[in-house]
N, C-alpha and C. Protein backbone atom coordinates (compact mmCIF):
# COMPACT_ATOMS: atom_id res chain seq x y z
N UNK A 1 20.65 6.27 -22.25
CA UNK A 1 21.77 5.64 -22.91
C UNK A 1 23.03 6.41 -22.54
N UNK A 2 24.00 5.68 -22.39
CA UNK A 2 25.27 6.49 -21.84
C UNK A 2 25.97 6.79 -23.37
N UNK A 3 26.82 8.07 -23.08
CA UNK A 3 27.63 8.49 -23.94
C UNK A 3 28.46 7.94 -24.75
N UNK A 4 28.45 6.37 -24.26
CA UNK A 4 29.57 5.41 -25.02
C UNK A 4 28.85 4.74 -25.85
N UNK A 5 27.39 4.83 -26.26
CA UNK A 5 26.38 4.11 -26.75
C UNK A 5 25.96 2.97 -26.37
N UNK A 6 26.79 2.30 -24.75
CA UNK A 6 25.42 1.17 -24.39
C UNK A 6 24.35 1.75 -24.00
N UNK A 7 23.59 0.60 -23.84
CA UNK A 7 22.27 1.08 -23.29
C UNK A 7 22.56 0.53 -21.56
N UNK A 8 21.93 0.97 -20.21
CA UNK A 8 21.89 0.88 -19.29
C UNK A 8 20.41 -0.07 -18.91
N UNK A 9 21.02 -1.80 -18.66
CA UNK A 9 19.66 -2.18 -18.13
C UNK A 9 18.95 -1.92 -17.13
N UNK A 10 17.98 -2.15 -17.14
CA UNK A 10 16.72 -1.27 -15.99
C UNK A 10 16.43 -2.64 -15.96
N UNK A 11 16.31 -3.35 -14.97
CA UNK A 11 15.68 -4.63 -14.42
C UNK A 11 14.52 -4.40 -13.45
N UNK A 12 13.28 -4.92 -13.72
CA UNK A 12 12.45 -4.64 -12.92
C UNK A 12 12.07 -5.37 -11.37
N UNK A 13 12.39 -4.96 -10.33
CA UNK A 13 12.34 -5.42 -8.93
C UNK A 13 10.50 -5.70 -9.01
N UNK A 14 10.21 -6.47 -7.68
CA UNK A 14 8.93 -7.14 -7.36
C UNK A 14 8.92 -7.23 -5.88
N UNK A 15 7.91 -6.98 -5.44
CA UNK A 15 7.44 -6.86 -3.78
C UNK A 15 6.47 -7.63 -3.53
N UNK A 16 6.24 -7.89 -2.35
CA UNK A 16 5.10 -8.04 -1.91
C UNK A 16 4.63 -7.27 -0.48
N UNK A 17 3.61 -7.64 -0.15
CA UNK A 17 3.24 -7.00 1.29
C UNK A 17 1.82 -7.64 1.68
N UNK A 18 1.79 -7.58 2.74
CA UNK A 18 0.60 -8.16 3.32
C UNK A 18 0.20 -7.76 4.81
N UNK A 19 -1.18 -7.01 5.07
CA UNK A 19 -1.68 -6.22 6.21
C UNK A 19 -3.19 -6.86 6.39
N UNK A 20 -3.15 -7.23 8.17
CA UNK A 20 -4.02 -7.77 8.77
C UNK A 20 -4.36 -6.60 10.34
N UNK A 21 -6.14 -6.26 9.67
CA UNK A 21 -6.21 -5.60 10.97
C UNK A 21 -7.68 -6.61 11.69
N UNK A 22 -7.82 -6.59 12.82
CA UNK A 22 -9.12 -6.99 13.47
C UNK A 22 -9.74 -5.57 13.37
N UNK A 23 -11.48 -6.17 13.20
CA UNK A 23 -12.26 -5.12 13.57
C UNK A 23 -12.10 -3.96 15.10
N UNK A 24 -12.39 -2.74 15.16
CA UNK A 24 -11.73 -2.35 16.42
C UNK A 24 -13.46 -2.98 17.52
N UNK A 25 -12.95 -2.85 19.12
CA UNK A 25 -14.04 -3.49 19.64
C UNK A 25 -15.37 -2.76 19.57
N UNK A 26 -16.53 -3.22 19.68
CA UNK A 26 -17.60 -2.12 19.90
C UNK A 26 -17.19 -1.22 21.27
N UNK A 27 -16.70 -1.40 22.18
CA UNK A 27 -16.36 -0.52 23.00
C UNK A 27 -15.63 0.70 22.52
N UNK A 28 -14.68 0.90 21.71
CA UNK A 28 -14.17 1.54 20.53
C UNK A 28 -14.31 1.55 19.57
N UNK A 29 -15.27 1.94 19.01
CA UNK A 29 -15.53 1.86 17.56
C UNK A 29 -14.94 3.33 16.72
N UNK A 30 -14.43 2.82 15.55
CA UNK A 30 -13.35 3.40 15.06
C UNK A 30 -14.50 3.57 14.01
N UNK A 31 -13.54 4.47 12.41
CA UNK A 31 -14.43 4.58 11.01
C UNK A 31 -14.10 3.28 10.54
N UNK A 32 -14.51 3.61 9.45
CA UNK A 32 -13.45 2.31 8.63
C UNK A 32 -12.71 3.02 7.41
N UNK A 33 -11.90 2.89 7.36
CA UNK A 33 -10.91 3.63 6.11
C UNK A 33 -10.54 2.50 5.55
N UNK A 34 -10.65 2.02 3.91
CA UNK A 34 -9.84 1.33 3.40
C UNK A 34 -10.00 1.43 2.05
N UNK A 35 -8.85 1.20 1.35
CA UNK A 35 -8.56 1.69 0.26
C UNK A 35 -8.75 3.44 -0.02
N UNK A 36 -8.43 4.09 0.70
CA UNK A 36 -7.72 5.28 0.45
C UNK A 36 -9.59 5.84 0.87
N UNK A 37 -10.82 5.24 1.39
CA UNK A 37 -11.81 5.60 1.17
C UNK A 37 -12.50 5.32 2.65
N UNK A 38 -13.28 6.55 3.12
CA UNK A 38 -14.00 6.41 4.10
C UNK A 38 -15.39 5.41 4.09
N UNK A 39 -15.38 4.61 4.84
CA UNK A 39 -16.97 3.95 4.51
C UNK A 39 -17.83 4.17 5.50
N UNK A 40 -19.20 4.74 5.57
CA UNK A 40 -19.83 5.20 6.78
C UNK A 40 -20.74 4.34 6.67
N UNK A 41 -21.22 3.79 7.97
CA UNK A 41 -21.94 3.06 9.10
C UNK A 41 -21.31 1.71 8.88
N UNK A 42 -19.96 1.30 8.35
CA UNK A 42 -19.35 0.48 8.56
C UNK A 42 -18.32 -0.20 9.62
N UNK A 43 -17.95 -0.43 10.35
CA UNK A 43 -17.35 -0.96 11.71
C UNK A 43 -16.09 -1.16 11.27
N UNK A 44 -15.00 -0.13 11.74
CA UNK A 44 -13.56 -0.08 11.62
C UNK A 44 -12.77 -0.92 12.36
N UNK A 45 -11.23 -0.66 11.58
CA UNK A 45 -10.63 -1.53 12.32
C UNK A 45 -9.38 -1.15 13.32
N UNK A 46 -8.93 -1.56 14.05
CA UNK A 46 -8.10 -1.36 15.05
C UNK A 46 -6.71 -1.22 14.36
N UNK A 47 -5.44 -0.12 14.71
CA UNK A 47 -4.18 -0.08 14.73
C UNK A 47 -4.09 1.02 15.30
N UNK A 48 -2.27 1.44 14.96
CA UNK A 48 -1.30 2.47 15.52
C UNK A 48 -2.22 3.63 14.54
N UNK A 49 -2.69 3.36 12.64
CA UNK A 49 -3.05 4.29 12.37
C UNK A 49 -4.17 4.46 12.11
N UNK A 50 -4.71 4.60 10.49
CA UNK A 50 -6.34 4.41 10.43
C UNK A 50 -6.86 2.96 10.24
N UNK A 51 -5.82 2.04 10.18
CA UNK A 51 -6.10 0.56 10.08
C UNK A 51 -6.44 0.05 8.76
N UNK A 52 -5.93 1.16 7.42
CA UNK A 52 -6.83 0.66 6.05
C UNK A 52 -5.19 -0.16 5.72
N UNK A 53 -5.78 -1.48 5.74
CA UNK A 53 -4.85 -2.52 5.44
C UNK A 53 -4.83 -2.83 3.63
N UNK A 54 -5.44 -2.24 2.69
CA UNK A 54 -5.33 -2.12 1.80
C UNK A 54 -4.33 -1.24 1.10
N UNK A 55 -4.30 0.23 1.77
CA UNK A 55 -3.12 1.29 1.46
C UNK A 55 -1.64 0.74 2.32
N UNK A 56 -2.03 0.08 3.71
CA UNK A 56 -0.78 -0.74 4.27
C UNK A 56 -0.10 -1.41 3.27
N UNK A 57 -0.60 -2.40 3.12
CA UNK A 57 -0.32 -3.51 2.11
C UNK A 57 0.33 -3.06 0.83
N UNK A 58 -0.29 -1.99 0.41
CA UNK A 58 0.66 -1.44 -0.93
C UNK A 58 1.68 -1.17 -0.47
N UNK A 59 2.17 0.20 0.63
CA UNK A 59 3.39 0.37 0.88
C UNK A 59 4.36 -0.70 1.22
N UNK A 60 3.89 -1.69 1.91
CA UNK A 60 4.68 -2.64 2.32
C UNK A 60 5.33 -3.57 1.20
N UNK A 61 4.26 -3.47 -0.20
CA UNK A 61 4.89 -4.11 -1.07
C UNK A 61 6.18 -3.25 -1.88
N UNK A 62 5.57 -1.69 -1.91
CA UNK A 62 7.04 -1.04 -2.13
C UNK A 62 8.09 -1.24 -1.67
N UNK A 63 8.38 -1.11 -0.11
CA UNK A 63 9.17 -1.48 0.51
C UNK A 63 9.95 -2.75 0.52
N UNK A 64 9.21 -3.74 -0.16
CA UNK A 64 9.87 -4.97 -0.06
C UNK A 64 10.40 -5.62 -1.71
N UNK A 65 9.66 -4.81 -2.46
CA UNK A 65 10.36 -4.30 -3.41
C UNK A 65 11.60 -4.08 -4.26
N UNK A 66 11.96 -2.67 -2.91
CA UNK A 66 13.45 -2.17 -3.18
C UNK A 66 13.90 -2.48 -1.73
N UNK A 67 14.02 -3.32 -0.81
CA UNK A 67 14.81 -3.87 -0.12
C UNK A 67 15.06 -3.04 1.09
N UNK A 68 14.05 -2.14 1.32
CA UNK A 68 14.15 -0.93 2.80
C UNK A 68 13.22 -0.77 3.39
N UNK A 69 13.60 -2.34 4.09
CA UNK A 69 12.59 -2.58 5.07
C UNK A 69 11.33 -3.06 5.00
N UNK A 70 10.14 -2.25 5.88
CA UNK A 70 9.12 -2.36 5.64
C UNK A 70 8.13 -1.38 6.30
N UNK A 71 6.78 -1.78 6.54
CA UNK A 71 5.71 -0.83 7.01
C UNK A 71 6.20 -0.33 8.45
N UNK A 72 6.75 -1.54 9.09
CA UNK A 72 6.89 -1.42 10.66
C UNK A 72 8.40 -0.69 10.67
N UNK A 73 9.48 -0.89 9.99
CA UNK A 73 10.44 0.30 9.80
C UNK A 73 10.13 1.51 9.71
N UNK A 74 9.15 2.09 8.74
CA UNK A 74 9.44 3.67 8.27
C UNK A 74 8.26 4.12 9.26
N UNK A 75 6.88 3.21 9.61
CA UNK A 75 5.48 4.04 10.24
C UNK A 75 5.27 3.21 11.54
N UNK A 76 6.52 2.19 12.51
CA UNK A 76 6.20 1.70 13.42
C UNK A 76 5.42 2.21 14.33
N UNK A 77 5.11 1.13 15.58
CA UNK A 77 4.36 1.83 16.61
C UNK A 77 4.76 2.66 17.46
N UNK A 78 6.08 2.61 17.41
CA UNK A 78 7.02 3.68 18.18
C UNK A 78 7.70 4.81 17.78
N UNK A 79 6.96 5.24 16.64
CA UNK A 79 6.34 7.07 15.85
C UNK A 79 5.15 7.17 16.30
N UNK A 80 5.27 8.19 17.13
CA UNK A 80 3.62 8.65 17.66
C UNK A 80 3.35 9.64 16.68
N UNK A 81 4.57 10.79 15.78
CA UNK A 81 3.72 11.00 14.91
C UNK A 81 2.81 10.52 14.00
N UNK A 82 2.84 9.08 13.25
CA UNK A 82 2.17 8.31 12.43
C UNK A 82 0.85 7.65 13.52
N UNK A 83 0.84 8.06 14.59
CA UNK A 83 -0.59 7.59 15.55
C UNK A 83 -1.66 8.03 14.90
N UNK A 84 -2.77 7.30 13.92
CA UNK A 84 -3.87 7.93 13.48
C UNK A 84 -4.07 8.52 12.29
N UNK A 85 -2.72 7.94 12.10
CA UNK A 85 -2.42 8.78 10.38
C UNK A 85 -3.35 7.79 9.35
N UNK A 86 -3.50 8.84 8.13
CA UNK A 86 -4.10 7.91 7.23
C UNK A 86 -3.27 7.10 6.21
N UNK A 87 -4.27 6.24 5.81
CA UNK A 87 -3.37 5.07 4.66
C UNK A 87 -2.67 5.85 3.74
N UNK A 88 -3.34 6.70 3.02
CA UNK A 88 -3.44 7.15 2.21
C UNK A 88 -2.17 7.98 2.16
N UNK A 89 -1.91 8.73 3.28
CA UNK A 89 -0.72 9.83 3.85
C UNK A 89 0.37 8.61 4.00
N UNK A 90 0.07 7.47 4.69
CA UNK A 90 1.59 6.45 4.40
C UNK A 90 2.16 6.16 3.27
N UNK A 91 0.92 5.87 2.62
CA UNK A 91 1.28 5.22 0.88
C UNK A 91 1.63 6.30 0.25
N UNK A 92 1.36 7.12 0.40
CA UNK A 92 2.22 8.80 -0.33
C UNK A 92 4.21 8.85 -0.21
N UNK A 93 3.55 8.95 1.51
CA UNK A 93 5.58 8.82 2.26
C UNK A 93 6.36 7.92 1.40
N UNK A 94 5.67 6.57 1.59
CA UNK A 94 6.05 5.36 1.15
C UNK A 94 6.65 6.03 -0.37
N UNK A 95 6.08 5.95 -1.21
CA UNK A 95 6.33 6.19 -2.28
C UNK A 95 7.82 7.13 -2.71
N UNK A 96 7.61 8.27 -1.74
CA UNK A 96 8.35 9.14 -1.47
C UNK A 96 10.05 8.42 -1.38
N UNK A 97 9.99 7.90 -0.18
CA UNK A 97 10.82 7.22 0.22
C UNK A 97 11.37 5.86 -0.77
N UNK A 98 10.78 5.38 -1.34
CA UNK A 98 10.83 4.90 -2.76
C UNK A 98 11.81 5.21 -3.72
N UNK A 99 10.76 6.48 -3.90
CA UNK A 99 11.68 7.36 -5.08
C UNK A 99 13.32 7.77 -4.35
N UNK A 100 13.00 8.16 -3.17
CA UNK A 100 14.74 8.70 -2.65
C UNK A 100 15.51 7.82 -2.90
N UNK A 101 15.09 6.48 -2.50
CA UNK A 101 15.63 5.13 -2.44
C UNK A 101 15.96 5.02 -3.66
N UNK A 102 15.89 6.07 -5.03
CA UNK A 102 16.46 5.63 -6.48
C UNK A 102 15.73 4.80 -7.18
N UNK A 103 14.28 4.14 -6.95
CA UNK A 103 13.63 3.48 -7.80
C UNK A 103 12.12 4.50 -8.25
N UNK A 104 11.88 3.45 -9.54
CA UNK A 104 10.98 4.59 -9.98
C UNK A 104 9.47 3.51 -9.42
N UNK A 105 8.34 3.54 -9.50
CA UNK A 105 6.84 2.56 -9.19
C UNK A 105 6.76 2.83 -10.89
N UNK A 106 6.07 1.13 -10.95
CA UNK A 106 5.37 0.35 -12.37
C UNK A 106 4.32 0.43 -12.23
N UNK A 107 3.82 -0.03 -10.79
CA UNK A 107 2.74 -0.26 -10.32
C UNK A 107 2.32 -0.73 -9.08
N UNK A 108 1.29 -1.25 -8.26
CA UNK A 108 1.08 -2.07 -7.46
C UNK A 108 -0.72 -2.66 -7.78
N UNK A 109 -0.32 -4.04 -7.48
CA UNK A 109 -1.76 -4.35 -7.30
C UNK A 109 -2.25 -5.05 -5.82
N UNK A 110 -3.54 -4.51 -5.17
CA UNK A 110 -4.15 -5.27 -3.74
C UNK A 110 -5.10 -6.37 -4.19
N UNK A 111 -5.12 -6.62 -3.56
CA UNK A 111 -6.13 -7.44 -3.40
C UNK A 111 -6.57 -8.04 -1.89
N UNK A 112 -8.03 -7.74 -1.19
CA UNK A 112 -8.50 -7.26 0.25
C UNK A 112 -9.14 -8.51 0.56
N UNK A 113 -9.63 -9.07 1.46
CA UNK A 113 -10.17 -10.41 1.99
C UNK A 113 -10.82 -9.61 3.10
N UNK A 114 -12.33 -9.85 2.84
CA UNK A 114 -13.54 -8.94 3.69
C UNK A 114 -14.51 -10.17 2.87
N UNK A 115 -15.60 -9.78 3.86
CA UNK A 115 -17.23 -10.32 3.78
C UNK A 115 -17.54 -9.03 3.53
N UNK A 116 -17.44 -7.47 4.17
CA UNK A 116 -18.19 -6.60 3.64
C UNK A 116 -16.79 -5.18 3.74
N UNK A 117 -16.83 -3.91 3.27
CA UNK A 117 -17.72 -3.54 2.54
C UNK A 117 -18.33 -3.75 1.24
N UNK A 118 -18.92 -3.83 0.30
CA UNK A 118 -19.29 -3.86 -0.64
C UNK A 118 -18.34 -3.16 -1.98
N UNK A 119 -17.59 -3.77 -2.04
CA UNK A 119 -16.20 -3.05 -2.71
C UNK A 119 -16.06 -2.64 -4.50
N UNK A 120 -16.95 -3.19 -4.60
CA UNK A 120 -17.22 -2.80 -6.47
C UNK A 120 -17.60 -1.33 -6.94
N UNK A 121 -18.75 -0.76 -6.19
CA UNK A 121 -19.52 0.23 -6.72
C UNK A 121 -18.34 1.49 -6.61
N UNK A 122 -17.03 1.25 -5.65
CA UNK A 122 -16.60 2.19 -5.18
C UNK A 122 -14.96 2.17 -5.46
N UNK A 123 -15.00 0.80 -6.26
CA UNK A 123 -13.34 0.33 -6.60
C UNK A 123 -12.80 1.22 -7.63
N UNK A 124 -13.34 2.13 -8.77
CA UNK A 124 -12.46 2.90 -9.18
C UNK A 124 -12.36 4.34 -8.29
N UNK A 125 -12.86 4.67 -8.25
CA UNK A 125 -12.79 5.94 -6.84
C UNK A 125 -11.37 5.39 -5.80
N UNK A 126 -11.94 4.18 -5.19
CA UNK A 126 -10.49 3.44 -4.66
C UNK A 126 -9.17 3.69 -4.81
N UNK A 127 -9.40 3.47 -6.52
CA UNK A 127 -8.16 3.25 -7.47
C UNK A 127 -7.58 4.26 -7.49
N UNK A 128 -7.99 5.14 -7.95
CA UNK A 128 -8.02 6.68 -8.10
C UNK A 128 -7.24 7.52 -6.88
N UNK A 129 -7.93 7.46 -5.95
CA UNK A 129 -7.40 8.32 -4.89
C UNK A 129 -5.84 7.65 -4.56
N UNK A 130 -5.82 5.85 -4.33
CA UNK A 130 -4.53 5.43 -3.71
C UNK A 130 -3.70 6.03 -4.87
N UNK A 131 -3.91 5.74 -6.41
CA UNK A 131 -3.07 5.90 -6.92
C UNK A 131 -2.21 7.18 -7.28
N UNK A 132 -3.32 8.38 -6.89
CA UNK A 132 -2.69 10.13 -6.78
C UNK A 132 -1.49 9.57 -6.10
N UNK A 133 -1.48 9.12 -5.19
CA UNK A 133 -0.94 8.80 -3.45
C UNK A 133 0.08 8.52 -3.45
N UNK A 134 0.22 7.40 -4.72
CA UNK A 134 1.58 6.46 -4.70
C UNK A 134 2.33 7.51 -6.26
N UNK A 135 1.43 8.00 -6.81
CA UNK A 135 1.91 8.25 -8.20
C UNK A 135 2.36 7.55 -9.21
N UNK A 136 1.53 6.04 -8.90
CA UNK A 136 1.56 5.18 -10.57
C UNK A 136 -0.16 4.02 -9.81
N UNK A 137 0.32 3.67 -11.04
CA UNK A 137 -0.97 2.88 -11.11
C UNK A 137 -0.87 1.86 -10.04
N UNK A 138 -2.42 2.02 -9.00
CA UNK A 138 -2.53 1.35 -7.85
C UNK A 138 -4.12 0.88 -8.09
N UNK A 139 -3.76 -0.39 -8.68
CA UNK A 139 -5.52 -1.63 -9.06
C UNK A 139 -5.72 -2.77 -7.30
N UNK A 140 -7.40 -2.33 -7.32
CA UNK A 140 -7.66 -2.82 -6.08
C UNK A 140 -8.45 -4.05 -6.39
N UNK A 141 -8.71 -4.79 -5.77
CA UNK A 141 -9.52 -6.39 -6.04
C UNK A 141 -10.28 -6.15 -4.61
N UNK A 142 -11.31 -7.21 -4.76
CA UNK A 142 -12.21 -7.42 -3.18
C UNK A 142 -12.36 -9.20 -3.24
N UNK A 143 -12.49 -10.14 -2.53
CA UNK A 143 -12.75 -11.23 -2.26
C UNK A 143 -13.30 -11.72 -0.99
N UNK A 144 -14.27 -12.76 -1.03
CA UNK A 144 -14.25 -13.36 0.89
C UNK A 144 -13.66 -14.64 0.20
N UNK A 145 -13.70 -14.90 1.77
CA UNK A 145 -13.26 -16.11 1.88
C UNK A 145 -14.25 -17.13 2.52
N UNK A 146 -15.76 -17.30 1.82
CA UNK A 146 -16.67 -18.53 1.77
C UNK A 146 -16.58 -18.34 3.12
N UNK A 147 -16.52 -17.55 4.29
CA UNK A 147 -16.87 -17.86 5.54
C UNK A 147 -15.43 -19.11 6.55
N UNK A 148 -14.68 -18.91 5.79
CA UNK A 148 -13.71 -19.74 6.45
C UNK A 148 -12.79 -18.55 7.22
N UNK A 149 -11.84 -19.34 7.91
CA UNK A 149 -10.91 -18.17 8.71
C UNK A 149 -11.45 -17.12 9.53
N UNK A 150 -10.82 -16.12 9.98
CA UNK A 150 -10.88 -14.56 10.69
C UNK A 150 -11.69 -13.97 9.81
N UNK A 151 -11.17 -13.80 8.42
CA UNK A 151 -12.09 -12.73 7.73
C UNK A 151 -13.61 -13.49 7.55
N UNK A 152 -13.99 -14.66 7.23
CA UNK A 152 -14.93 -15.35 6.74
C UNK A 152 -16.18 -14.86 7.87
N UNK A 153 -15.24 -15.09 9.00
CA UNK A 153 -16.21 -15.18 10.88
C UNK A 153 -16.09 -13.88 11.08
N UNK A 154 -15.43 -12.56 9.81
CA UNK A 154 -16.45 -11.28 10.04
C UNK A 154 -15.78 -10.66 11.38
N UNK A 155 -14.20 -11.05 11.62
CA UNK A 155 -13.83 -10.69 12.46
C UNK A 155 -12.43 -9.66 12.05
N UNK A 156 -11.95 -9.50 10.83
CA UNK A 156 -11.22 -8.61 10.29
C UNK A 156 -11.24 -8.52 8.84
N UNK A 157 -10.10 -7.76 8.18
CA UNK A 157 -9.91 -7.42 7.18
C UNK A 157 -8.15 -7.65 6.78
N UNK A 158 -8.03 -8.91 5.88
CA UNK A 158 -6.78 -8.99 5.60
C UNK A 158 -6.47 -8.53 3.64
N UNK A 159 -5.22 -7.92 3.60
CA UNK A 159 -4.90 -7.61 2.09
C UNK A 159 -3.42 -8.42 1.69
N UNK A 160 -3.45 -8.20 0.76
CA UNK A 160 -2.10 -8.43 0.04
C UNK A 160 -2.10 -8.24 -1.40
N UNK A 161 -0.54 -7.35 -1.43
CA UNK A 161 0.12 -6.09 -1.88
C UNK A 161 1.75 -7.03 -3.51
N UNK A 162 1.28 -6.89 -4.20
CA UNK A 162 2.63 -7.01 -4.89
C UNK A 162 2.81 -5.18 -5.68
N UNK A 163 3.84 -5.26 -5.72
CA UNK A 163 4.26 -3.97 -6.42
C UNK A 163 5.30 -4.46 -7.30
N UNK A 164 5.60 -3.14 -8.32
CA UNK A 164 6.70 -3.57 -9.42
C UNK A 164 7.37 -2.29 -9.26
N UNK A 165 8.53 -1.92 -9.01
CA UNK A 165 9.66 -1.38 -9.09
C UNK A 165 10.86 -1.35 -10.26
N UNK A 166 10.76 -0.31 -10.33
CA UNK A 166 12.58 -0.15 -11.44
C UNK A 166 13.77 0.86 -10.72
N UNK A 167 14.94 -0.14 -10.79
CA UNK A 167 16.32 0.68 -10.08
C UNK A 167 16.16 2.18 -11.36
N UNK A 168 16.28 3.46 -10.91
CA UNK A 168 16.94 4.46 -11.68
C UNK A 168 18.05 4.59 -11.70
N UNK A 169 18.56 4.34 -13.29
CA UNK A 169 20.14 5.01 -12.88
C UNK A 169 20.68 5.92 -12.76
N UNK A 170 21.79 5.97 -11.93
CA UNK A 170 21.99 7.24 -11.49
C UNK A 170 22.89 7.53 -13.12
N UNK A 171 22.89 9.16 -13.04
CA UNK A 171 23.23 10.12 -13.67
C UNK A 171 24.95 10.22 -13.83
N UNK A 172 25.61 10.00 -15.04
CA UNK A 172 27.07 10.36 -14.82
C UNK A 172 27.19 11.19 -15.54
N UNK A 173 28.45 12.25 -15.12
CA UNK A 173 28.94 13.34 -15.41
C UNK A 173 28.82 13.42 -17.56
N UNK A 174 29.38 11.98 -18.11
CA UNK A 174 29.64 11.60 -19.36
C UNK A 174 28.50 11.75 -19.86
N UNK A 175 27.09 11.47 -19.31
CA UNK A 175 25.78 11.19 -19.96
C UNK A 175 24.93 12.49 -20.18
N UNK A 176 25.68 13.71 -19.76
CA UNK A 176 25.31 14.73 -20.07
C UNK A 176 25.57 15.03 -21.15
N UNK A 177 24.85 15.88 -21.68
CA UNK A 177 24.97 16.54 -23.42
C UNK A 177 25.35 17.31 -23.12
């Protein structure tokens, strides 16, 4: 509340985001990282980083959010430092960059489009780790899609990301005690 006794509205901003990787080829076979979580003897997917289009998808909904940009702005393919990086280490930055950006995270929720891995037994663990990451609450979902499309034919892994954002206000000299 400022010194003059209004109150300062906080309006809450809304994002979305959405990340599509193909499986990588058997000639390259990658891990699979998604949702902030290694899955072993599972068949990974192809990108610039670890390909978990679930932790993508969140940042991207931050980003779109508060209006700076997006995934391919801050972790494009043309940062070779971010070559191989994990989701988990983006959705952290992300956040980061967030907060500089003057907004505070409400939340984000995913939701992943796969036939496998088996995403229940392991969805709060999921939850858990992205959300250290981002530093607010990050809820994961799993779905197929009845065998229709790319993901159905077992040929990738698509997500999508809304997040909730609040502008912080900045600080005036008056609002000090």
């Amino acid at each position: 509340m400022a010194a003059s006794g209004n109150a300062a509205m906080i309006l809450p901003r809304t994002g979305i985001g959405v990340d599509v990787h193909a499986y990588a080829p058997e000639n390259d076979p990658q891990p699979l990282w998604l949702g902030g979580l290694f899955w072993e003897g599972e068949p990974g997917l192809s990108g610039h980083s670890d390909g978990d289009c679930v932790a993508h998808a969140a940042a991207d909904a931050l980003f779109s959010a508060c209006g700076i940009g997006d995934l391919g702005t801050h972790f494009g393919t043309d940062r070779p430092e971010f070559a191989g990086a994990s989701g988990v280490k983006l959705l952290g930055e992300a956040a980061r960059i967030v907060r500089a950006a003057g907004f505070e995270i409400g939340n984000v929720a995913v939701q992943f489009v796969a036939n496998r891995p088996k995403f229940g037994p392991r969805r709060e663990e999921s939850q858990r780790v992205l959300s250290a990451a981002a530093g607010a609450s990050v809820s994961v979902t799993a779905t197929t899609s009845d065998g229709l499309g790319f993901t159905g034919r077992g040929e990738g892994i698509s997500a999508v990301a809304t997040a909730l954002v609040y502008a912080v206000p900045a600080a005036h000299e008056d609002d000090i005690a």
